[in-house]
N, C-alpha and C. Protein backbone atom coordinates (compact mmCIF):
# COMPACT_ATOMS: atom_id res chain seq x y z
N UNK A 1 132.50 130.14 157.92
CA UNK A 1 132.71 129.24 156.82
C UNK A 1 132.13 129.88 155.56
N UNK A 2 133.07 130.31 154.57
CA UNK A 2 132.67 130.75 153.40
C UNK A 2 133.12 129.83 152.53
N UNK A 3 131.89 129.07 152.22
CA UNK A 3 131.57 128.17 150.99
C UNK A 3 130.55 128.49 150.03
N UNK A 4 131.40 128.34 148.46
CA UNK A 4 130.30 128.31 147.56
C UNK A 4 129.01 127.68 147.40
N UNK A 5 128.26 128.72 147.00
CA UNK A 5 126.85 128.61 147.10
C UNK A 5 126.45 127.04 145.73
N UNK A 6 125.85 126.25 146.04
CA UNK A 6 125.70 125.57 144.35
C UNK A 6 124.78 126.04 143.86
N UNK A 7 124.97 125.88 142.31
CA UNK A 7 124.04 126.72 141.54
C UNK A 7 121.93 126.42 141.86
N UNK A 8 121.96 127.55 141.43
CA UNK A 8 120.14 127.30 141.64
C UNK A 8 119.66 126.32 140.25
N UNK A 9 118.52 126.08 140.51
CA UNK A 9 117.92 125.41 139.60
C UNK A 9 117.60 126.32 138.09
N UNK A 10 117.65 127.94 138.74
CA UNK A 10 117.52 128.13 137.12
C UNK A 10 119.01 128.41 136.25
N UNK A 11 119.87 128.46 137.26
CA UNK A 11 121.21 127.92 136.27
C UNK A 11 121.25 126.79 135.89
N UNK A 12 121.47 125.96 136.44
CA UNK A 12 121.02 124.65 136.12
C UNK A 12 120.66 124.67 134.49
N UNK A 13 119.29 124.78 134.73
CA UNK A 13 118.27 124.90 133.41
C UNK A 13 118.66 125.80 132.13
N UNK A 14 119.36 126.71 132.80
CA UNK A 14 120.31 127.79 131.26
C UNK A 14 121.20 127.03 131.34
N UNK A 15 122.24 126.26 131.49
CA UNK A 15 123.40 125.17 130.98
C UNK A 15 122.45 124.18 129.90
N UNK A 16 121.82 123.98 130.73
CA UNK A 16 120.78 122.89 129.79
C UNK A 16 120.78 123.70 128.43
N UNK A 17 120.35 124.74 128.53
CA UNK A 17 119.32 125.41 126.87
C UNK A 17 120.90 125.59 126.50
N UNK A 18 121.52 125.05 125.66
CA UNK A 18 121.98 125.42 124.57
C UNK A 18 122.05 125.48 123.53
N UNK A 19 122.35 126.68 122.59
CA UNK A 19 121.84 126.47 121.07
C UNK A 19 121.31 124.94 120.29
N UNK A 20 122.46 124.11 120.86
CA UNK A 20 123.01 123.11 119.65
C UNK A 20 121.61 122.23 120.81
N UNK A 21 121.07 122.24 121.56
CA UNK A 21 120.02 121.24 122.25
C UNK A 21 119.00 121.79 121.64
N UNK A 22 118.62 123.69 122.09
CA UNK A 22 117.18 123.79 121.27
C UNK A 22 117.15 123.83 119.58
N UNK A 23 118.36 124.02 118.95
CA UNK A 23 118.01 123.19 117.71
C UNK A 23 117.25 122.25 117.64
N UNK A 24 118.30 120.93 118.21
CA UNK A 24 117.59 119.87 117.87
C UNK A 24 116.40 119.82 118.52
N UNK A 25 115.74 120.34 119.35
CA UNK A 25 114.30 120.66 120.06
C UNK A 25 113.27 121.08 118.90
N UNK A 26 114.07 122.14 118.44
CA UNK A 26 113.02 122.67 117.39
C UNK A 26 112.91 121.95 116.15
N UNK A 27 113.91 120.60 115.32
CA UNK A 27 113.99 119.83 114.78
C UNK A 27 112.71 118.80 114.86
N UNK A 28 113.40 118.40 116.22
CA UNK A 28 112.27 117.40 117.16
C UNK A 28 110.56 117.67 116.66
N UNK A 29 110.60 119.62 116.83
CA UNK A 29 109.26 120.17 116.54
C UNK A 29 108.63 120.25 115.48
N UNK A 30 109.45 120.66 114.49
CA UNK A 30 109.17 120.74 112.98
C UNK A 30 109.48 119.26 112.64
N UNK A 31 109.83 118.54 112.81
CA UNK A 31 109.30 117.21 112.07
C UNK A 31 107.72 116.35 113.05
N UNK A 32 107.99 116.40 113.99
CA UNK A 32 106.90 116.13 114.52
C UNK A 32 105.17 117.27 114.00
N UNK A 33 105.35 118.49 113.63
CA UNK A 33 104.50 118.88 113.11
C UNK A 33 103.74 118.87 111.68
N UNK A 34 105.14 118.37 110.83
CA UNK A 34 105.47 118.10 109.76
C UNK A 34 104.25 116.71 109.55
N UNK A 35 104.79 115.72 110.58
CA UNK A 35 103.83 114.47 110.34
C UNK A 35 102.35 114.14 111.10
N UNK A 36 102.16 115.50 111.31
CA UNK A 36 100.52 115.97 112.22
C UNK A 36 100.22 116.82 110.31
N UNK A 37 100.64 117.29 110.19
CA UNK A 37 99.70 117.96 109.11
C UNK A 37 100.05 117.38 107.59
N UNK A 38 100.32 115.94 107.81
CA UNK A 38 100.24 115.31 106.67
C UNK A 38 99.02 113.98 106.88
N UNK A 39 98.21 113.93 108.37
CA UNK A 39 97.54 113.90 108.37
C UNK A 39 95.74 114.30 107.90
N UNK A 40 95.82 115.43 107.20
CA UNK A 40 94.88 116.72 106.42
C UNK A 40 94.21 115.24 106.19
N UNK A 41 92.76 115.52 106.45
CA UNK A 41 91.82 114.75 105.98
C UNK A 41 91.25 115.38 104.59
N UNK A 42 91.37 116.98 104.49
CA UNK A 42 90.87 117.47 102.92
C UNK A 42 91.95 117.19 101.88
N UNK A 43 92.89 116.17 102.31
CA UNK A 43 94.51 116.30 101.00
C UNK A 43 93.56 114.84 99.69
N UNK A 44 93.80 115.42 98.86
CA UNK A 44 93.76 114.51 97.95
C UNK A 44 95.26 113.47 97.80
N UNK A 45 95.08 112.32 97.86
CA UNK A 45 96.60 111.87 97.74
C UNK A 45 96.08 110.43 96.96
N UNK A 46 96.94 109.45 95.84
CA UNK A 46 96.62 108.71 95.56
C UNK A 46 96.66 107.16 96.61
N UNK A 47 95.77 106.73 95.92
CA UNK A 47 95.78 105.32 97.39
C UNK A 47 96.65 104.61 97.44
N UNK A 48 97.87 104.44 96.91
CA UNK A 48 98.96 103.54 97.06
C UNK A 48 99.82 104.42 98.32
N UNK A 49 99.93 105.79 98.30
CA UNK A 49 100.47 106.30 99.21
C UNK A 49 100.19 106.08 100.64
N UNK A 50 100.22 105.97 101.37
CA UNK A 50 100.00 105.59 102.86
C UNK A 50 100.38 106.90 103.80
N UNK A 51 99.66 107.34 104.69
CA UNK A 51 100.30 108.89 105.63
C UNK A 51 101.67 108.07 105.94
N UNK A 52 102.23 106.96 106.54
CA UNK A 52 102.86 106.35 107.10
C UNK A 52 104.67 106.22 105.64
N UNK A 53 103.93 106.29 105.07
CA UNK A 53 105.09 106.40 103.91
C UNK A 53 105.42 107.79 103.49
N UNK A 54 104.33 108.49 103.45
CA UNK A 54 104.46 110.35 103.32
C UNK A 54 105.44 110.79 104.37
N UNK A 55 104.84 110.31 105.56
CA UNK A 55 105.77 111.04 106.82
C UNK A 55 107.13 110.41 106.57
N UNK A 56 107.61 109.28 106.29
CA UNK A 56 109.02 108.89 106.13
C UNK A 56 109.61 109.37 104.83
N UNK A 57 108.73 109.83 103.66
CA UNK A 57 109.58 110.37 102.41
C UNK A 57 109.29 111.86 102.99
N UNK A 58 108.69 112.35 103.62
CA UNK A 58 108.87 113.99 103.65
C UNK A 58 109.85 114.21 104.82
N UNK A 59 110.22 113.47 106.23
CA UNK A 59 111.33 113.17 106.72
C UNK A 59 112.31 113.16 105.75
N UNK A 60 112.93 112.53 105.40
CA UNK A 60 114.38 111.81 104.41
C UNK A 60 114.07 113.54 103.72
N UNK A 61 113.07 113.16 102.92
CA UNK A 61 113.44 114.48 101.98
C UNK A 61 113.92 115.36 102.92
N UNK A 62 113.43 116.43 104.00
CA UNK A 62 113.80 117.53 104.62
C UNK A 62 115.19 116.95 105.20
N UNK A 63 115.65 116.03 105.47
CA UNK A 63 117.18 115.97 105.78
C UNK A 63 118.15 116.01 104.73
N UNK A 64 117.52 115.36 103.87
CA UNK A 64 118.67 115.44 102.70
C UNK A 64 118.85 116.68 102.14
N UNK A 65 117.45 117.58 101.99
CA UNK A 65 117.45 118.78 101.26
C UNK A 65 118.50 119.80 102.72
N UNK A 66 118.35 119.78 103.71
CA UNK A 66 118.77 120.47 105.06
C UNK A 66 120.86 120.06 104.79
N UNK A 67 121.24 118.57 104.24
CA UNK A 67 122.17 118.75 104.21
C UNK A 67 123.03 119.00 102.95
N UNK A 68 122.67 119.15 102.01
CA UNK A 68 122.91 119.40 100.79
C UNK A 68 122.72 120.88 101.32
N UNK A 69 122.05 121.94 101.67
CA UNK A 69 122.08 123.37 102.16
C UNK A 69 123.74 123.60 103.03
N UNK A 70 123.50 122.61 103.81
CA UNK A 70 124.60 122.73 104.88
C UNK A 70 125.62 122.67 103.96
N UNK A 71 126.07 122.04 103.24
CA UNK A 71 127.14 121.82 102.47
C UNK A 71 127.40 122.85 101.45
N UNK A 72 126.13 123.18 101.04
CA UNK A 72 126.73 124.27 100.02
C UNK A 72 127.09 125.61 100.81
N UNK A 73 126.51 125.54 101.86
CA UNK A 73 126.60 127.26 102.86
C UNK A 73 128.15 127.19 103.06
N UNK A 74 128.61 125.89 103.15
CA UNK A 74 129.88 126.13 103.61
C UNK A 74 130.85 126.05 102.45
N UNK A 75 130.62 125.56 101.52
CA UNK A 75 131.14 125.86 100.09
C UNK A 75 131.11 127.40 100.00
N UNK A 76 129.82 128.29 100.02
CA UNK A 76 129.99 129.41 99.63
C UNK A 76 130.93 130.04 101.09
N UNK A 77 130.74 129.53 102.28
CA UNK A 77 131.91 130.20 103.23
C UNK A 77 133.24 130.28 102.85
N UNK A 78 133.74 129.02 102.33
CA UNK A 78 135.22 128.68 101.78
C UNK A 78 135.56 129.85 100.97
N UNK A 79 134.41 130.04 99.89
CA UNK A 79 135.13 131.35 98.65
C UNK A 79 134.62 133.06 99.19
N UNK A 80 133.69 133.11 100.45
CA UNK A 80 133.28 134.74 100.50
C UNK A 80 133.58 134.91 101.18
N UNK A 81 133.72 136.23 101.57
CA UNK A 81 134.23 137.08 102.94
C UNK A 81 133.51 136.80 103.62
N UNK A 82 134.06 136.62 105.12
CA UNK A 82 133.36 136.54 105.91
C UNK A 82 132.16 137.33 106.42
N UNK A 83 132.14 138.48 106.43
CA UNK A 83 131.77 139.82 106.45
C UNK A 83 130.38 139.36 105.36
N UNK A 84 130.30 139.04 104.20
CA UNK A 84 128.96 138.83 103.35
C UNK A 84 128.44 137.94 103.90
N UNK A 85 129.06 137.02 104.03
CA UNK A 85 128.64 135.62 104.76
C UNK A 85 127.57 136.06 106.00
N UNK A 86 128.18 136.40 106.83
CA UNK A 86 127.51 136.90 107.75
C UNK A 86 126.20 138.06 107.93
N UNK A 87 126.34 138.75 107.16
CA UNK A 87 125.04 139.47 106.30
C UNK A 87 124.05 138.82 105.99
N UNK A 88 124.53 137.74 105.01
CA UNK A 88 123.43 136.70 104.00
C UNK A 88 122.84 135.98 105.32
N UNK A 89 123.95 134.95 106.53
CA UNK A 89 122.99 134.38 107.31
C UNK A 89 121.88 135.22 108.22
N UNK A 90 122.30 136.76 108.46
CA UNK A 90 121.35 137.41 109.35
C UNK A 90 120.64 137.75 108.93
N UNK A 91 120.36 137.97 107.22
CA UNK A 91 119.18 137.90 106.54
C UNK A 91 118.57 136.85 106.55
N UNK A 92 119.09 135.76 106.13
CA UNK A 92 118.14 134.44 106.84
C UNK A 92 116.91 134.45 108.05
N UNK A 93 117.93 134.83 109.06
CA UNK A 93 117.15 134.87 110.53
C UNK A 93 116.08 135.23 110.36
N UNK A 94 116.25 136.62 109.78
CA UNK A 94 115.20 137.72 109.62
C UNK A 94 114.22 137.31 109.12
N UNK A 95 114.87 136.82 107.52
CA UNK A 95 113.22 135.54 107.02
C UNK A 95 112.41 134.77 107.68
N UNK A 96 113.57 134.13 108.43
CA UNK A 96 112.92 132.68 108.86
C UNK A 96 112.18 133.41 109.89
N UNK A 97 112.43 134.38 111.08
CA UNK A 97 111.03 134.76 112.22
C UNK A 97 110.42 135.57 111.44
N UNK A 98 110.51 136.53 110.88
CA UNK A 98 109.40 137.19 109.46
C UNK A 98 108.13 135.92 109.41
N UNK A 99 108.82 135.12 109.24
CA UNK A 99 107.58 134.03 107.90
C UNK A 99 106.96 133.60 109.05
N UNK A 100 107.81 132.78 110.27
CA UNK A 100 106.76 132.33 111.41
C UNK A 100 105.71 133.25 112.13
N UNK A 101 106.10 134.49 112.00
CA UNK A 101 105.12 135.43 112.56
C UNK A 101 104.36 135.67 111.89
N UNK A 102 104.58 136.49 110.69
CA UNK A 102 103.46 136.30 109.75
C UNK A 102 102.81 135.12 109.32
N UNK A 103 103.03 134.29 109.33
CA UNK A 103 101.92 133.07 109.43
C UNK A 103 100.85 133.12 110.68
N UNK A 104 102.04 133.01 111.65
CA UNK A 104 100.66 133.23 113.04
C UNK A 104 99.51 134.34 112.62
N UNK A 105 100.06 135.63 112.50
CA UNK A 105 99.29 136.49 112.25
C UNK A 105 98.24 136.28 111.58
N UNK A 106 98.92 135.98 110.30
CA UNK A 106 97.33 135.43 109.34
C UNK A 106 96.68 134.10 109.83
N UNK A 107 97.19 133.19 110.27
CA UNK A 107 96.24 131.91 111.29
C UNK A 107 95.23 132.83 112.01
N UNK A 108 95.81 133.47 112.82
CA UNK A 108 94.49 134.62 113.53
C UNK A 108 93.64 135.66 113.22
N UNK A 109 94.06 136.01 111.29
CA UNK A 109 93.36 136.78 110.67
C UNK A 109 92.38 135.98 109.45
N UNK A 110 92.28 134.38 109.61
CA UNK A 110 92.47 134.11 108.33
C UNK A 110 91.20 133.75 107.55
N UNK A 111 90.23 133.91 108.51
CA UNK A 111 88.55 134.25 108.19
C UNK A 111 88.74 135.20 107.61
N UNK A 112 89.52 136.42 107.71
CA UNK A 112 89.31 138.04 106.70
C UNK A 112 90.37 137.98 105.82
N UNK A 113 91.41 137.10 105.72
CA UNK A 113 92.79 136.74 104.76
C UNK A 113 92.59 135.43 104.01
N UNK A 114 91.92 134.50 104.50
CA UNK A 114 91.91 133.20 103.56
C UNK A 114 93.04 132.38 103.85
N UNK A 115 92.84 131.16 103.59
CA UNK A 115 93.93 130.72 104.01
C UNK A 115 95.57 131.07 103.29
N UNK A 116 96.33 131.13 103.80
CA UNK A 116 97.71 131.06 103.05
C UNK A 116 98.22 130.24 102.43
N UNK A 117 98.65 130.37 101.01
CA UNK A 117 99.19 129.27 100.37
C UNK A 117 100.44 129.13 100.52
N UNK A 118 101.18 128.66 100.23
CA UNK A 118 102.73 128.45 99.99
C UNK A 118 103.63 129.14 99.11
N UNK A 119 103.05 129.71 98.12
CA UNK A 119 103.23 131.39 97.12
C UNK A 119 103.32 132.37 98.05
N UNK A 120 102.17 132.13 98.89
CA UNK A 120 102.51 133.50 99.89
C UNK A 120 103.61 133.46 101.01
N UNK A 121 103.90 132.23 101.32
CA UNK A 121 104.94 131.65 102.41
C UNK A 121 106.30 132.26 101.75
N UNK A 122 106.52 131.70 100.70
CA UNK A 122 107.80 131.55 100.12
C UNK A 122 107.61 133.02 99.81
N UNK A 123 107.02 134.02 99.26
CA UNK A 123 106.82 135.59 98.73
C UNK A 123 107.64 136.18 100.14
N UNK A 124 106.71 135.80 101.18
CA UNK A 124 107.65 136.30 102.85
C UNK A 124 108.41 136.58 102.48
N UNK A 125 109.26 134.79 102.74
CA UNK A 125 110.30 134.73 103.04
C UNK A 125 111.49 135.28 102.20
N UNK A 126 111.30 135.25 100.75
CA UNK A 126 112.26 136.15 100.18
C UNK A 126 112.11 137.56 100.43
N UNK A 127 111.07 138.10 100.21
CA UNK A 127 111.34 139.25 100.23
C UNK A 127 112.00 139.88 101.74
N UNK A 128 111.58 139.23 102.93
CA UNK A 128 112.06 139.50 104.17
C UNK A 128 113.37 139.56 104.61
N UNK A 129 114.25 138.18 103.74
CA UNK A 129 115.65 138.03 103.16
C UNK A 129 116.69 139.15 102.68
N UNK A 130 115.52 139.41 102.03
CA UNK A 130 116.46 140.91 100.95
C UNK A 130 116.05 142.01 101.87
N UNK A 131 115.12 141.99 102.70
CA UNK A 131 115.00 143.45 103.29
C UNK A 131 115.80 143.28 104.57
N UNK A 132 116.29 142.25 104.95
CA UNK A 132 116.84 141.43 106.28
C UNK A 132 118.61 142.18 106.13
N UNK A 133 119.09 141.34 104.51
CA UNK A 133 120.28 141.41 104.06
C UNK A 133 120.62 143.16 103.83
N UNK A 134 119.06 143.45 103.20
CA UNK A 134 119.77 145.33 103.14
C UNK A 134 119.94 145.85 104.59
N UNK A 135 119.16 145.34 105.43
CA UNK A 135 119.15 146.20 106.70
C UNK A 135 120.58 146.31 107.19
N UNK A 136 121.16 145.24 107.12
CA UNK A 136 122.24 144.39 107.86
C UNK A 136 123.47 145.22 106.74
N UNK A 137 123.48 144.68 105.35
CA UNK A 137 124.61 146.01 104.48
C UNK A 137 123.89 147.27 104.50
N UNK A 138 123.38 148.42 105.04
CA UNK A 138 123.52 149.77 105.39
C UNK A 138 123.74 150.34 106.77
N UNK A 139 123.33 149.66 107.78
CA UNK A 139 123.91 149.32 108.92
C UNK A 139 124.64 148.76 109.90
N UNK A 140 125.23 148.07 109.11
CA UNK A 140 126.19 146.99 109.35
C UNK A 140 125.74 145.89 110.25
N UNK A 141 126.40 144.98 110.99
CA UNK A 141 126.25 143.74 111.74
C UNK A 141 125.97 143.99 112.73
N UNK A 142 126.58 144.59 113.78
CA UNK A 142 126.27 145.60 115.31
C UNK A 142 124.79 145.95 114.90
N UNK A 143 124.12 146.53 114.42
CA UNK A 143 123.27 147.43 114.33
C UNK A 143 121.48 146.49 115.05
């Protein structure tokens, strides 16, 4: 009797992980971390504000700002080659794990670095962008 085997549990579990699930996983993550560190007991904030109202306007804000992005990315898809398009998002990538690593890094350096401000966050991430986007136009997409 030759019958198919059913899948193991770690197939199983790779059907599970798909992009469009650990997105929203990592969504799930970054807003949930989002409203842990708006907790900061050193934040100056005025007293009418409430953490409880912060976490729901910095929510709303990051969705609205996330779909207004979405919308324009695909505005600029409609008029560019595909080919740039695709450059510009793999420079993205590049930023976006650039900046998370280098943050860790300095979290674990940051008695001899100081803390990081958000000048230095955003400094990353562009410049990582443009070195992301050149890598990607002199070597192309494969590369």
């Amino acid at each position: 009797m030759t019958g198919k085997a059913s899948p193991g549990v770690w197939q199983r579990l790779c059907r599970l992980l798909k992009p469009d699930w650990m997105f929203g996983f990592i969504l799930l993550v970054g807003m949930g971390l989002l409203a842990v560190s708006i907790f900061d007991p050193n934040e100056v904030r005025p007293a009418n504000v409430t953490p409880a109202v912060k976490i729901i306007g910095a929510s709303l804000l990051v969705l609205l700002i996330s779909y207004i992005a979405t919308y324009a990315a695909a505005l600029d898809r409609r008029k560019l080659e595909d080919y740039f398009f695709q450059m510009m998002a793999n420079g993205a990538i590049v930023a976006i794990i650039t900046a998370i690593f280098a943050n860790m890094v300095w979290l674990v350096f940051e008695k001899q670095l100081g803390t990081m401000s958000a000048d230095n966050l955003v400094a990353i991430l562009i410049s990582s962008w443009g070195l992301g986007y050149f890598f990607y136009r002199m070597r192309g997409l494969n590369a």
